[in-house]
N, C-alpha and C. Protein backbone atom coordinates (compact mmCIF):
# COMPACT_ATOMS: atom_id res chain seq x y z
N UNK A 1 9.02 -30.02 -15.28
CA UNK A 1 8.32 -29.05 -14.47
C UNK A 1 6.81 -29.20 -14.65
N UNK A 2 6.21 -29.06 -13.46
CA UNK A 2 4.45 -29.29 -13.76
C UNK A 2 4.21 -27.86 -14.05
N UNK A 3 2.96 -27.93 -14.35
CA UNK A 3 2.00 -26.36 -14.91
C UNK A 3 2.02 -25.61 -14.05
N UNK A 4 2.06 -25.89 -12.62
CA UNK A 4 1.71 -25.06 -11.26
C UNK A 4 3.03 -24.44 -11.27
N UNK A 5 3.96 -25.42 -11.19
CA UNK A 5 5.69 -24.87 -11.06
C UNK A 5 5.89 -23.76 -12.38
N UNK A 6 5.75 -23.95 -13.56
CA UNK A 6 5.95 -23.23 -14.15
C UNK A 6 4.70 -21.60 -13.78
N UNK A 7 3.36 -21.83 -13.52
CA UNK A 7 3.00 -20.33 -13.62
C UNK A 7 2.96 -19.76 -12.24
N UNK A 8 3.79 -20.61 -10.65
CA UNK A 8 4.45 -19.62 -9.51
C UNK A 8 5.78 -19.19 -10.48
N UNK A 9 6.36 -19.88 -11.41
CA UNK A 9 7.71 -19.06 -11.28
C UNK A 9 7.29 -18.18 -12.34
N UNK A 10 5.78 -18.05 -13.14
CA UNK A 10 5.69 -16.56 -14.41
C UNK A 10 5.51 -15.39 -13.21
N UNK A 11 4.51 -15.87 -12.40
CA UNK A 11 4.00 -15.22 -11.03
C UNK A 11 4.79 -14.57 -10.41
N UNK A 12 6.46 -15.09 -9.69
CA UNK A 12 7.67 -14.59 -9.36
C UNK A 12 8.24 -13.37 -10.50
N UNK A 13 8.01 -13.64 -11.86
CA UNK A 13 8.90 -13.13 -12.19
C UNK A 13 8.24 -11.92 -12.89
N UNK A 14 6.59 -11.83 -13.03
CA UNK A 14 6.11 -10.68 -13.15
C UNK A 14 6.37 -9.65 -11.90
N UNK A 15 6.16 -10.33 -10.78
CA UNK A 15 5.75 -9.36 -9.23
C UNK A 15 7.71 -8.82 -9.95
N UNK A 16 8.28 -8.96 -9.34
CA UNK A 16 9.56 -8.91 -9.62
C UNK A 16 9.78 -7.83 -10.78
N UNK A 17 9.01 -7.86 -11.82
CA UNK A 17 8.89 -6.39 -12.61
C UNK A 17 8.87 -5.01 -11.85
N UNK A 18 9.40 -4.07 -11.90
CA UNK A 18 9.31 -3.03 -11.16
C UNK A 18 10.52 -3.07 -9.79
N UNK A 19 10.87 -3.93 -9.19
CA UNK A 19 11.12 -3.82 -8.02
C UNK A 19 12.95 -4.61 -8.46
N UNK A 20 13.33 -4.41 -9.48
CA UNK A 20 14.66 -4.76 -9.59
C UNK A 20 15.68 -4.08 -9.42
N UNK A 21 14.96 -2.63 -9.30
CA UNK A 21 15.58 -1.33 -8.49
C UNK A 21 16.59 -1.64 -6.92
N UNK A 22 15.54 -2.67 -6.62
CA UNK A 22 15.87 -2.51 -4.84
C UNK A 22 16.94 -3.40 -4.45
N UNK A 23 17.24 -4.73 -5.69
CA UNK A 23 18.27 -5.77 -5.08
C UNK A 23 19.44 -4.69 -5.86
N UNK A 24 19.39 -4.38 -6.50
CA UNK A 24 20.88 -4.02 -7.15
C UNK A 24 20.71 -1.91 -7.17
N UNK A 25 20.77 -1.51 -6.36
CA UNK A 25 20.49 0.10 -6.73
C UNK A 25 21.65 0.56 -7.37
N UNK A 26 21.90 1.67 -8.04
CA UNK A 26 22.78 1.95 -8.47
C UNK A 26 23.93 2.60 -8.19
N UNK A 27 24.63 3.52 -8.35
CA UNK A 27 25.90 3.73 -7.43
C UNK A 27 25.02 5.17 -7.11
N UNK A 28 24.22 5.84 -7.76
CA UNK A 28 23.66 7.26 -7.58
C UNK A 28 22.90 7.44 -6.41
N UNK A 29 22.03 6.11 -6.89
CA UNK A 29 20.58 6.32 -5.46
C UNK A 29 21.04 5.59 -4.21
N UNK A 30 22.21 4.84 -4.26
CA UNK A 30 22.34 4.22 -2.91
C UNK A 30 22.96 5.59 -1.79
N UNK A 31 23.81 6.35 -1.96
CA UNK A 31 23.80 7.34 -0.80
C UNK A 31 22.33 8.15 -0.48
N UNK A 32 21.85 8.39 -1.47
CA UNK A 32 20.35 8.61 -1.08
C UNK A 32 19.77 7.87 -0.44
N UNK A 33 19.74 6.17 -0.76
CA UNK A 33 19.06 5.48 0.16
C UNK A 33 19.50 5.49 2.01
N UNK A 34 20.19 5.53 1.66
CA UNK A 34 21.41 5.27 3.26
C UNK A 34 20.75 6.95 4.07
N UNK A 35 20.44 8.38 3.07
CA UNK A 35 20.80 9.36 3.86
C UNK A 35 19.42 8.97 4.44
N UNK A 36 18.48 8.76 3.77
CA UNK A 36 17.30 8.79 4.21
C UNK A 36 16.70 7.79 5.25
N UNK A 37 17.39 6.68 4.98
CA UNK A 37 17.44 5.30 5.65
C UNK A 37 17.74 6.05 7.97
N UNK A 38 19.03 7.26 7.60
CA UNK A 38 19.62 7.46 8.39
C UNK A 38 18.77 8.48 9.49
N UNK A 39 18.14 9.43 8.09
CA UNK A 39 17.47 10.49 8.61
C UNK A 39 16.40 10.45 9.57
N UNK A 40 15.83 8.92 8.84
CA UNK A 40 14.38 9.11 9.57
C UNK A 40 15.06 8.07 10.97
N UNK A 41 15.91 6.97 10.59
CA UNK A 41 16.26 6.23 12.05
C UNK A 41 16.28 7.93 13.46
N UNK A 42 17.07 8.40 12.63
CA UNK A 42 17.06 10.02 13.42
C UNK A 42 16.51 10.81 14.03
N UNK A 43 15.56 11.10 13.09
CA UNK A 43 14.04 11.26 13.97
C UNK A 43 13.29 10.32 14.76
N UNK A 44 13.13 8.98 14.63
CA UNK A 44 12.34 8.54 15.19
C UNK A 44 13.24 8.55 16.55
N UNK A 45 14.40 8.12 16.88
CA UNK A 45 14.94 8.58 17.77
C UNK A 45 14.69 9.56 19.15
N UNK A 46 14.92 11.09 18.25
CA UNK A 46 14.61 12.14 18.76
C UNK A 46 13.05 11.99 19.25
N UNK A 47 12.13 11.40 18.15
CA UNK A 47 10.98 11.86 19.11
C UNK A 47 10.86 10.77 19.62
N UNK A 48 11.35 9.61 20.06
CA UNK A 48 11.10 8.77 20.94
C UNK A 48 11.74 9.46 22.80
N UNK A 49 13.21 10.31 22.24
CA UNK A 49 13.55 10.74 23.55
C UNK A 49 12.78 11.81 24.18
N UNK A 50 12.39 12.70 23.68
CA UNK A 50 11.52 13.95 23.52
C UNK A 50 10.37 13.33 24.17
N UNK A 51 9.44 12.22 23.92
CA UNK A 51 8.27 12.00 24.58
C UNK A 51 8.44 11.42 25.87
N UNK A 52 9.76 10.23 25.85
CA UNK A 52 10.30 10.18 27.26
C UNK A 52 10.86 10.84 28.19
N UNK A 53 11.30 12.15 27.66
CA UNK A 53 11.78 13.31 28.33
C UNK A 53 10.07 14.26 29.00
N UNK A 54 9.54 14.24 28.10
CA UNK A 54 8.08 14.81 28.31
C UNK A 54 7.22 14.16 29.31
N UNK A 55 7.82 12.80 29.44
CA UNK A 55 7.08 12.05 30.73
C UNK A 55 7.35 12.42 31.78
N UNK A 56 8.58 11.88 31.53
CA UNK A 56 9.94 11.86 33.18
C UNK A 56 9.28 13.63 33.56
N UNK A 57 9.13 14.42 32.97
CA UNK A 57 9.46 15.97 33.38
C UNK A 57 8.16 16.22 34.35
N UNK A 58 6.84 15.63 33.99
CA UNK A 58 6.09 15.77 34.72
C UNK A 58 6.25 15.50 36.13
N UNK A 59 7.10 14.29 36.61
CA UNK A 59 7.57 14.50 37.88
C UNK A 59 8.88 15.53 38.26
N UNK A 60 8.90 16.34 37.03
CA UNK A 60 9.88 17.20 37.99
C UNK A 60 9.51 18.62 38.05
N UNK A 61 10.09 19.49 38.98
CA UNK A 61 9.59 20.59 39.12
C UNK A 61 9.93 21.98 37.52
N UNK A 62 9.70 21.42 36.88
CA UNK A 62 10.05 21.95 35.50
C UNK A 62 9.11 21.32 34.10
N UNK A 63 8.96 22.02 33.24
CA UNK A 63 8.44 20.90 32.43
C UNK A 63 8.69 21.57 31.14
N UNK A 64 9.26 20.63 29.96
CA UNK A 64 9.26 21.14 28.84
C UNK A 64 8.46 21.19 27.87
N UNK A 65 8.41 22.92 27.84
CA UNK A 65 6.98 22.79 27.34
C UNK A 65 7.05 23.29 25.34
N UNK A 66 7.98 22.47 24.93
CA UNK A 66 8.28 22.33 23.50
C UNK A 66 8.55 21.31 23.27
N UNK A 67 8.35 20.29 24.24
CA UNK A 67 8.18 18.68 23.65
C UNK A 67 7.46 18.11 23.21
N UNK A 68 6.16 18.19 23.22
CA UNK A 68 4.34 17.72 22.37
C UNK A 68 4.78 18.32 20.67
N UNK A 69 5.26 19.58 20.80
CA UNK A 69 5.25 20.11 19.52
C UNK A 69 6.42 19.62 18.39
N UNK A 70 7.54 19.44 19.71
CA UNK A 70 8.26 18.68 19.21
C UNK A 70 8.26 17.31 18.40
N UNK A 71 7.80 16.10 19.02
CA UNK A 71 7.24 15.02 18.91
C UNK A 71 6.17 14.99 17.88
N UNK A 72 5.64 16.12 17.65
CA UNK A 72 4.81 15.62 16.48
C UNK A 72 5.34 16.47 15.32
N UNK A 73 5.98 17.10 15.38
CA UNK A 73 6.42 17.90 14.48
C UNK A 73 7.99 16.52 13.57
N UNK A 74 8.31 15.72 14.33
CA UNK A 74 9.25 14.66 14.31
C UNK A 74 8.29 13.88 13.51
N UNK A 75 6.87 13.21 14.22
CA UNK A 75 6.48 12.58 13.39
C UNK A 75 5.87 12.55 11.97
N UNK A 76 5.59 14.05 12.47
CA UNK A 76 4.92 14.30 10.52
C UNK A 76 5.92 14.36 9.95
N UNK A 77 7.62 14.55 10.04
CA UNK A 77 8.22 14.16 8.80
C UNK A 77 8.64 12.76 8.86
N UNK A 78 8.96 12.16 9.89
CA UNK A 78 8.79 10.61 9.28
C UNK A 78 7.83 9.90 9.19
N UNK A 79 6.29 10.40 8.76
CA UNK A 79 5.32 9.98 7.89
C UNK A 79 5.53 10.50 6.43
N UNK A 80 5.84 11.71 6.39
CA UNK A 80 6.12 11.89 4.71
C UNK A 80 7.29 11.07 4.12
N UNK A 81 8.71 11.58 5.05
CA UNK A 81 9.82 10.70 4.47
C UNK A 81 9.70 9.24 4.34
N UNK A 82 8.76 8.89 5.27
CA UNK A 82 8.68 7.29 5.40
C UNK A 82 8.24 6.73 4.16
N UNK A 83 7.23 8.02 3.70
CA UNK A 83 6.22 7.33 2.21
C UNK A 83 6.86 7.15 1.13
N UNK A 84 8.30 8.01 1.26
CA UNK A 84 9.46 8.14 0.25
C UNK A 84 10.12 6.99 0.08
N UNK A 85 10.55 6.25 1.49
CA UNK A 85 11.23 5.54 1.77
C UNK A 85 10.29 3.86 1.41
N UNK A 86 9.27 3.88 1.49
CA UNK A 86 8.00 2.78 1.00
C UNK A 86 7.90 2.56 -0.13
N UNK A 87 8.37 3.84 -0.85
CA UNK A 87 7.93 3.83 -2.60
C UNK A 87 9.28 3.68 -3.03
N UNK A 88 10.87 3.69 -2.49
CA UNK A 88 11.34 3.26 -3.17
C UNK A 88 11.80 1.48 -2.73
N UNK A 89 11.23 1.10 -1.47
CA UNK A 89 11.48 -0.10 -1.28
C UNK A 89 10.19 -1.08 -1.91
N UNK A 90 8.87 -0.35 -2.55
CA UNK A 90 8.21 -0.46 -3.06
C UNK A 90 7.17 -1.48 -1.90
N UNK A 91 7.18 -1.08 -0.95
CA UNK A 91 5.95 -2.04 0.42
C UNK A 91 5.16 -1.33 1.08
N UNK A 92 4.52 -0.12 -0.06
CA UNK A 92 3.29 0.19 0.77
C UNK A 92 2.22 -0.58 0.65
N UNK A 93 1.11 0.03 1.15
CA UNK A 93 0.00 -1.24 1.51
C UNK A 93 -0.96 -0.87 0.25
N UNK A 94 -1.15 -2.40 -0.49
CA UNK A 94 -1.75 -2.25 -1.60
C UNK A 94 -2.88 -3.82 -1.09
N UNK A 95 -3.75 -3.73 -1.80
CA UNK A 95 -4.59 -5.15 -2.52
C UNK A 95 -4.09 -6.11 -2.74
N UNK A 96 -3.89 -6.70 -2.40
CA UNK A 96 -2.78 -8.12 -2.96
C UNK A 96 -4.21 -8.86 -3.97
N UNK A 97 -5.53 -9.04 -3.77
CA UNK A 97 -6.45 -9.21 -4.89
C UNK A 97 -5.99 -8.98 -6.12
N UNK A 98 -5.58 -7.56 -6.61
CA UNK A 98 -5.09 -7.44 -7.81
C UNK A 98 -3.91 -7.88 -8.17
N UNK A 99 -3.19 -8.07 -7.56
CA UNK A 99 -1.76 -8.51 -7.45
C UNK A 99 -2.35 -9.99 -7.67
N UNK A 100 -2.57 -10.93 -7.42
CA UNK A 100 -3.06 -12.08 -7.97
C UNK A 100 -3.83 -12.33 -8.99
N UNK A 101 -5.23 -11.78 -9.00
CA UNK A 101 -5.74 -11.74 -10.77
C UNK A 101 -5.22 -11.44 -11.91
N UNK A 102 -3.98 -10.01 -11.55
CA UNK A 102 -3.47 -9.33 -12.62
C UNK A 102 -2.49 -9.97 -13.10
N UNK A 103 -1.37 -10.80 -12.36
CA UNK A 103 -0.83 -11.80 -12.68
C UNK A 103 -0.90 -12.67 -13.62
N UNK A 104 -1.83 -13.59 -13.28
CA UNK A 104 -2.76 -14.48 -14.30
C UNK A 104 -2.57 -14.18 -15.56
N UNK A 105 -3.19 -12.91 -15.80
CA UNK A 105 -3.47 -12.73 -17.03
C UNK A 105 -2.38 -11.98 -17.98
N UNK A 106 -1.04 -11.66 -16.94
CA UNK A 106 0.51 -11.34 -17.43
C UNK A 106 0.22 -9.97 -17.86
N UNK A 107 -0.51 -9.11 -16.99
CA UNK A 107 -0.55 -7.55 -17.48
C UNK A 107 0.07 -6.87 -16.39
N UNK A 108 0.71 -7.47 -15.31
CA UNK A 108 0.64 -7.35 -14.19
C UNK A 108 2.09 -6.40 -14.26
N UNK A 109 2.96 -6.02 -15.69
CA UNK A 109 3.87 -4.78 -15.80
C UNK A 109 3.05 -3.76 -15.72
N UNK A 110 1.93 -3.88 -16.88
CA UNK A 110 0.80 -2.86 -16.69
C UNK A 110 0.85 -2.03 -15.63
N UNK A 111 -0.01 -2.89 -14.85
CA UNK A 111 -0.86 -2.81 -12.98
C UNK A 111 0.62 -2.07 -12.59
N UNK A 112 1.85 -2.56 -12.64
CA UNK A 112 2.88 -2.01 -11.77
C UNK A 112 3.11 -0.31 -12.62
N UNK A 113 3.17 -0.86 -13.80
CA UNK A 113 3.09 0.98 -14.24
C UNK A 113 2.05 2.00 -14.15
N UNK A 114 0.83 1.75 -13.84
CA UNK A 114 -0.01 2.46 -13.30
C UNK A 114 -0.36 2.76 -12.46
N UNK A 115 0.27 1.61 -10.87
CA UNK A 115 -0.19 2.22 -9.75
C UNK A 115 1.52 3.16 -9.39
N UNK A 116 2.62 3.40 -9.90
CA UNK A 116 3.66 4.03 -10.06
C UNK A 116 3.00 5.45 -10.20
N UNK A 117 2.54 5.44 -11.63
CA UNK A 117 2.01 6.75 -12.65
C UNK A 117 0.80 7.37 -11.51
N UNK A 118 0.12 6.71 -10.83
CA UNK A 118 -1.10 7.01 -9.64
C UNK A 118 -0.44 7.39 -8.40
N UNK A 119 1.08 6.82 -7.94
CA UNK A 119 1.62 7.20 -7.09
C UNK A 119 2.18 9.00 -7.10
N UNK A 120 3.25 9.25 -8.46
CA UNK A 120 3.51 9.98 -8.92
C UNK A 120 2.50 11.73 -8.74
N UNK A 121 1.23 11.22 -9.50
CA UNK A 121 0.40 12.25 -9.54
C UNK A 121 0.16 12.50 -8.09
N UNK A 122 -0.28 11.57 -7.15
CA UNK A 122 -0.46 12.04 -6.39
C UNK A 122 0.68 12.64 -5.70
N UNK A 123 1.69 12.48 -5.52
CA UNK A 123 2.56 12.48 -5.06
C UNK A 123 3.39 14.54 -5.39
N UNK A 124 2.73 14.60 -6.87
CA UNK A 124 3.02 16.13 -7.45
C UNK A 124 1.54 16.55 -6.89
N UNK A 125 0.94 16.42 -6.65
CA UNK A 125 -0.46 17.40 -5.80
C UNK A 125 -0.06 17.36 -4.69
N UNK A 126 0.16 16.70 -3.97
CA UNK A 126 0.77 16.85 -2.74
C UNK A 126 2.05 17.78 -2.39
N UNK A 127 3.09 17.38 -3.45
CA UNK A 127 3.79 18.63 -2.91
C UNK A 127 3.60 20.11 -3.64
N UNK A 128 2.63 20.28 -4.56
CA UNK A 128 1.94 21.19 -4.58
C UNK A 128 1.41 22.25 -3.62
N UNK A 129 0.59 21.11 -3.10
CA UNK A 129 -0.18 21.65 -2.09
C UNK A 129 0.60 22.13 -0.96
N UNK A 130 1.88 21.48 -0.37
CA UNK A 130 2.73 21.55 0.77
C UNK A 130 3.82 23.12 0.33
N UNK A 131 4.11 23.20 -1.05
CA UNK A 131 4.85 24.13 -1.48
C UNK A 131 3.66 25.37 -1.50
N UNK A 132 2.68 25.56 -1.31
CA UNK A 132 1.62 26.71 -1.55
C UNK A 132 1.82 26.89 0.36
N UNK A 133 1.32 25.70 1.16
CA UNK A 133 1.08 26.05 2.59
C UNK A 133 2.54 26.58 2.94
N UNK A 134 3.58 26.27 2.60
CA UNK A 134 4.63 26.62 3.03
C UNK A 134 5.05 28.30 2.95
N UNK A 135 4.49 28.68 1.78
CA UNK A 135 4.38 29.90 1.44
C UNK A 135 3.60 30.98 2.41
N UNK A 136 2.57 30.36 2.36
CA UNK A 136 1.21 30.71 3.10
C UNK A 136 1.94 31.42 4.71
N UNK A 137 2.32 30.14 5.10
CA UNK A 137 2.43 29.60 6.60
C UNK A 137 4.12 30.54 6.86
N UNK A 138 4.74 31.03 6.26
CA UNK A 138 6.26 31.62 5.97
C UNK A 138 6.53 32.20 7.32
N UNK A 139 6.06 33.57 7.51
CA UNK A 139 6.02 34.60 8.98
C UNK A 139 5.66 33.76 9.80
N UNK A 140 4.99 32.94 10.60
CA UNK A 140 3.99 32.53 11.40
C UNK A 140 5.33 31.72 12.28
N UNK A 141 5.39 32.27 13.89
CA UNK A 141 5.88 31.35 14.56
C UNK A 141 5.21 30.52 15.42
N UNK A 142 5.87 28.95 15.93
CA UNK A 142 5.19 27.88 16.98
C UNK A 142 5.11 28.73 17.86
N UNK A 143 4.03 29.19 18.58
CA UNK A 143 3.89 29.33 20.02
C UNK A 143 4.31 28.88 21.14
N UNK A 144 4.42 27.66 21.18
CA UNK A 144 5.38 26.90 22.36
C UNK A 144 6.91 26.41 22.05
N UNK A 145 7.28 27.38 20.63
CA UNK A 145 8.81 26.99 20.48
C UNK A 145 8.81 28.73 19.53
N UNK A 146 8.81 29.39 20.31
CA UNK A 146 9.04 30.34 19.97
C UNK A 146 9.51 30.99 18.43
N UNK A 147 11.50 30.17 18.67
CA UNK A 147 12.65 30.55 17.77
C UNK A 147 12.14 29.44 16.63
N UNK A 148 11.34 29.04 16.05
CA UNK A 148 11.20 28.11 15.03
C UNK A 148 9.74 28.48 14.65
N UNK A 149 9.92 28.81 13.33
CA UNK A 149 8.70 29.03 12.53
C UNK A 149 8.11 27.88 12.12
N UNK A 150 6.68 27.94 11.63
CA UNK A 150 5.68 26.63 11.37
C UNK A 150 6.18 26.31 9.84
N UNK A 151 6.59 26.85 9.25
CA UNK A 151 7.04 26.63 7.95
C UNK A 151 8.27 25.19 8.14
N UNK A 152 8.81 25.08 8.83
CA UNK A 152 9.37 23.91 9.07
C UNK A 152 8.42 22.80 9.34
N UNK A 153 7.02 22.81 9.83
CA UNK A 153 6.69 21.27 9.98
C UNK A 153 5.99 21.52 8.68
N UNK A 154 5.73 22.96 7.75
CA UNK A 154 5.26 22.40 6.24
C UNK A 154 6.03 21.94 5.10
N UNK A 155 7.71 22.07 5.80
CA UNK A 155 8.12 21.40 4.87
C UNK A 155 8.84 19.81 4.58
N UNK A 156 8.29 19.69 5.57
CA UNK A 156 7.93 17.70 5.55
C UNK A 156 7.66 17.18 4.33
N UNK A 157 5.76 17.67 4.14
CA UNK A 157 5.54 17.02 3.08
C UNK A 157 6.24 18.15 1.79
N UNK A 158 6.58 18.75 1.84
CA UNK A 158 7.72 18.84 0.34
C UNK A 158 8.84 18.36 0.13
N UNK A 159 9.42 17.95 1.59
CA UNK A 159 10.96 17.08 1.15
C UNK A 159 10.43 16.01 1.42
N UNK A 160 9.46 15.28 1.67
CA UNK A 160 8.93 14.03 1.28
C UNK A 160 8.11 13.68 0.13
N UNK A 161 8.06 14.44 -0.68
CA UNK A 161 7.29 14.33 -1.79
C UNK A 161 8.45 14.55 -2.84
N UNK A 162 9.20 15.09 -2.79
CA UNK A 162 10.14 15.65 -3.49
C UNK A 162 10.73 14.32 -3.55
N UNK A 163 10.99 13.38 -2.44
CA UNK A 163 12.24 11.84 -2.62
C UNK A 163 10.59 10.73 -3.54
N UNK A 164 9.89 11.38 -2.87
CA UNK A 164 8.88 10.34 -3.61
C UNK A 164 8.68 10.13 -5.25
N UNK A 165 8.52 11.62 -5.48
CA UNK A 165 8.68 11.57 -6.77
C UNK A 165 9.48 11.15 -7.38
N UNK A 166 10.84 11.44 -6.71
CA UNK A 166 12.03 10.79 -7.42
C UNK A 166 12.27 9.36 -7.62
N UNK A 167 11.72 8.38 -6.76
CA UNK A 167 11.48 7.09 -6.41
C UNK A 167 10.52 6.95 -7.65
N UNK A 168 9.57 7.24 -7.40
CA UNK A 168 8.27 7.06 -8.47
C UNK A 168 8.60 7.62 -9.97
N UNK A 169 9.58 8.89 -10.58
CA UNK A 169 10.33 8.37 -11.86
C UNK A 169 11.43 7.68 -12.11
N UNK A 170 11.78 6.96 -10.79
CA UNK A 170 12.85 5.99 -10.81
C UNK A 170 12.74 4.74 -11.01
N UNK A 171 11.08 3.85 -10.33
CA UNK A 171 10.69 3.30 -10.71
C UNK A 171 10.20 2.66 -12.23
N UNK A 172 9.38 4.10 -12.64
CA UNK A 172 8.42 4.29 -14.02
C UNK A 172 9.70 3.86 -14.88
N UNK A 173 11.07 4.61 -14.79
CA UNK A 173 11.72 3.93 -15.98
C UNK A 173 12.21 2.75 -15.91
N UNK A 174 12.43 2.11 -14.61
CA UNK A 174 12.79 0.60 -14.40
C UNK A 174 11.58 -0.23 -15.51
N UNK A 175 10.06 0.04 -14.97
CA UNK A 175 9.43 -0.42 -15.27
C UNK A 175 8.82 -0.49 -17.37
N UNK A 176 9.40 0.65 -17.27
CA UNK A 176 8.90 0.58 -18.47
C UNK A 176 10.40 0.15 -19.51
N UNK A 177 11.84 0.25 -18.91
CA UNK A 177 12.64 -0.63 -19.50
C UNK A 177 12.39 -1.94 -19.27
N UNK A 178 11.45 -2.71 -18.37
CA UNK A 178 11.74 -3.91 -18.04
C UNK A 178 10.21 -4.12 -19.43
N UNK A 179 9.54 -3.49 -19.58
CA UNK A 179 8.17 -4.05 -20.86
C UNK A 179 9.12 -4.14 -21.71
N UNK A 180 9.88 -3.14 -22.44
CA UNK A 180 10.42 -2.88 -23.46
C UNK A 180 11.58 -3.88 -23.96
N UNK A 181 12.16 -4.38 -22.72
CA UNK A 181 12.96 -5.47 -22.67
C UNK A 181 12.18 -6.69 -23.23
N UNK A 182 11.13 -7.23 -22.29
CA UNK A 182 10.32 -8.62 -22.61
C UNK A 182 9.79 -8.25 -24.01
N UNK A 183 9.28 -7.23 -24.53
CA UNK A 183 8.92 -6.98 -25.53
C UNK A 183 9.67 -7.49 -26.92
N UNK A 184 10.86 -6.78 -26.72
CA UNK A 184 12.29 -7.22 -27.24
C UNK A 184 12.16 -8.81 -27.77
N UNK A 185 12.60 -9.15 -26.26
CA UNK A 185 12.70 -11.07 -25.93
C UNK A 185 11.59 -11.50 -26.79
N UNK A 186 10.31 -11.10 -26.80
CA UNK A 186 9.52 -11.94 -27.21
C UNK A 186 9.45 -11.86 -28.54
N UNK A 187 9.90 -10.61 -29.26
CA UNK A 187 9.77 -10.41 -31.02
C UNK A 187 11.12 -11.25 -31.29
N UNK A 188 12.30 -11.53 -30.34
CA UNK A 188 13.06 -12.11 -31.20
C UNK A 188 12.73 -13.82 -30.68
N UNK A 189 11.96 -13.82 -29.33
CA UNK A 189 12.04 -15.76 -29.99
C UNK A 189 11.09 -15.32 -30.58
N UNK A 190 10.11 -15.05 -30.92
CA UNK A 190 8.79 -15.31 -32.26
C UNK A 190 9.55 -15.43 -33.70
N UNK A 191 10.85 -14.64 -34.16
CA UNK A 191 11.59 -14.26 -35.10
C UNK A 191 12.11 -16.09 -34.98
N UNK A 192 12.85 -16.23 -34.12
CA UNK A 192 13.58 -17.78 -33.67
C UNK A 192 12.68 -18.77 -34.31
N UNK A 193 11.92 -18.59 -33.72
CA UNK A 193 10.53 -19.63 -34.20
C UNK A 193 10.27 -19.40 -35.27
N UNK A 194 10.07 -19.02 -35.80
CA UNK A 194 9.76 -18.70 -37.39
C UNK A 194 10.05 -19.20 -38.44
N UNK A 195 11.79 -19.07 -37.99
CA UNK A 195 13.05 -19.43 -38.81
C UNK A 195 13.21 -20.85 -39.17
């Protein structure tokens, strides 16, 4: 093997830290993955028909006028759920810069446990914040959907923060069994070597 071959495959097998979650999930989180997988196909759905229904209506002598609210009320939860669904397939949009330097220098479990631990926090302020507006926002009905209170489009970002988090301490312990592992490996070949 040349030098290059050997540090793409250290390269492979750092990135690959963290994300060993996703080829093999476990028997717990895979109906989770699937409900959510299902939920949002679901919504996007609905508000795809809803805005084509909202078109077509303008040529007709009728118009529904709880489809705008509809449609976005669809999309703000598959922007939150989606972020759920990103963090546990682990492909939101990051720097790939660091993802290459950090590599290099094989800290790159590190980098994956900290932008996790950065996901996380944010991720508990956020539904913080969504569990306070929800409160807030409780009495208050949509105006153009009468029978449905606004407290439903605030609770998007809490059942999307809520799968996030769970993703993000689902991750953190992948990740920090996978240091603890190499850690392992490496005190016993150093022990090997020794001998």
């Amino acid at each position: 093997m040349t030098e290059d071959m050997i540090e793409k495959e250290e390269q492979e097998q750092f990135k690959s830290i963290g994300m060993s979650y996703i080829k093999e999930p476990s028997k717990y989180r895979a109906p989770l993955d699937k409900f959510l997988d299902h939920f949002i196909t679901i919504l996007f759905i609905f508000m795809t028909v809803i805005i084509l229904l909202n078109v077509f209506s303008r040529f007709l002598p009728f118009v529904i006028y709880w489809a705008e609210i509809s449609a976005r009320m669809a999309g703000f939860w598959i922007t939150f759920v989606g972020a759920a669904i990103l963090v546990q397939k682990g492909e939101h949009i990051r720097v790939n810069y660091f993802d290459e330097k950090i590599t290099k220098t094989g800290l790159y479990e590190f980098y994956v446990l900290l932008s996790n631990i950065l996901i996380l926090a944010i991720g508990v302020g956020i539904l913080y914040g969504s569990y306070l507006q929800v409160l807030r926002i409780w009495p208050e009905y949509i105006t153009a959907w009468p029978v449905v209170r606004y407290y439903w489009w605030w609770l998007a970002p809490l059942v999307g923060m809520v799968f996030l988090n769970i993703y993000a301490v689902i991750n953190l312990v992948v990740i920090i069994k996978s240091i603890i592992a190499r850690k392992k490996e490496v005190t016993m070949s150093s022990d090997e070597g020794g001998q």
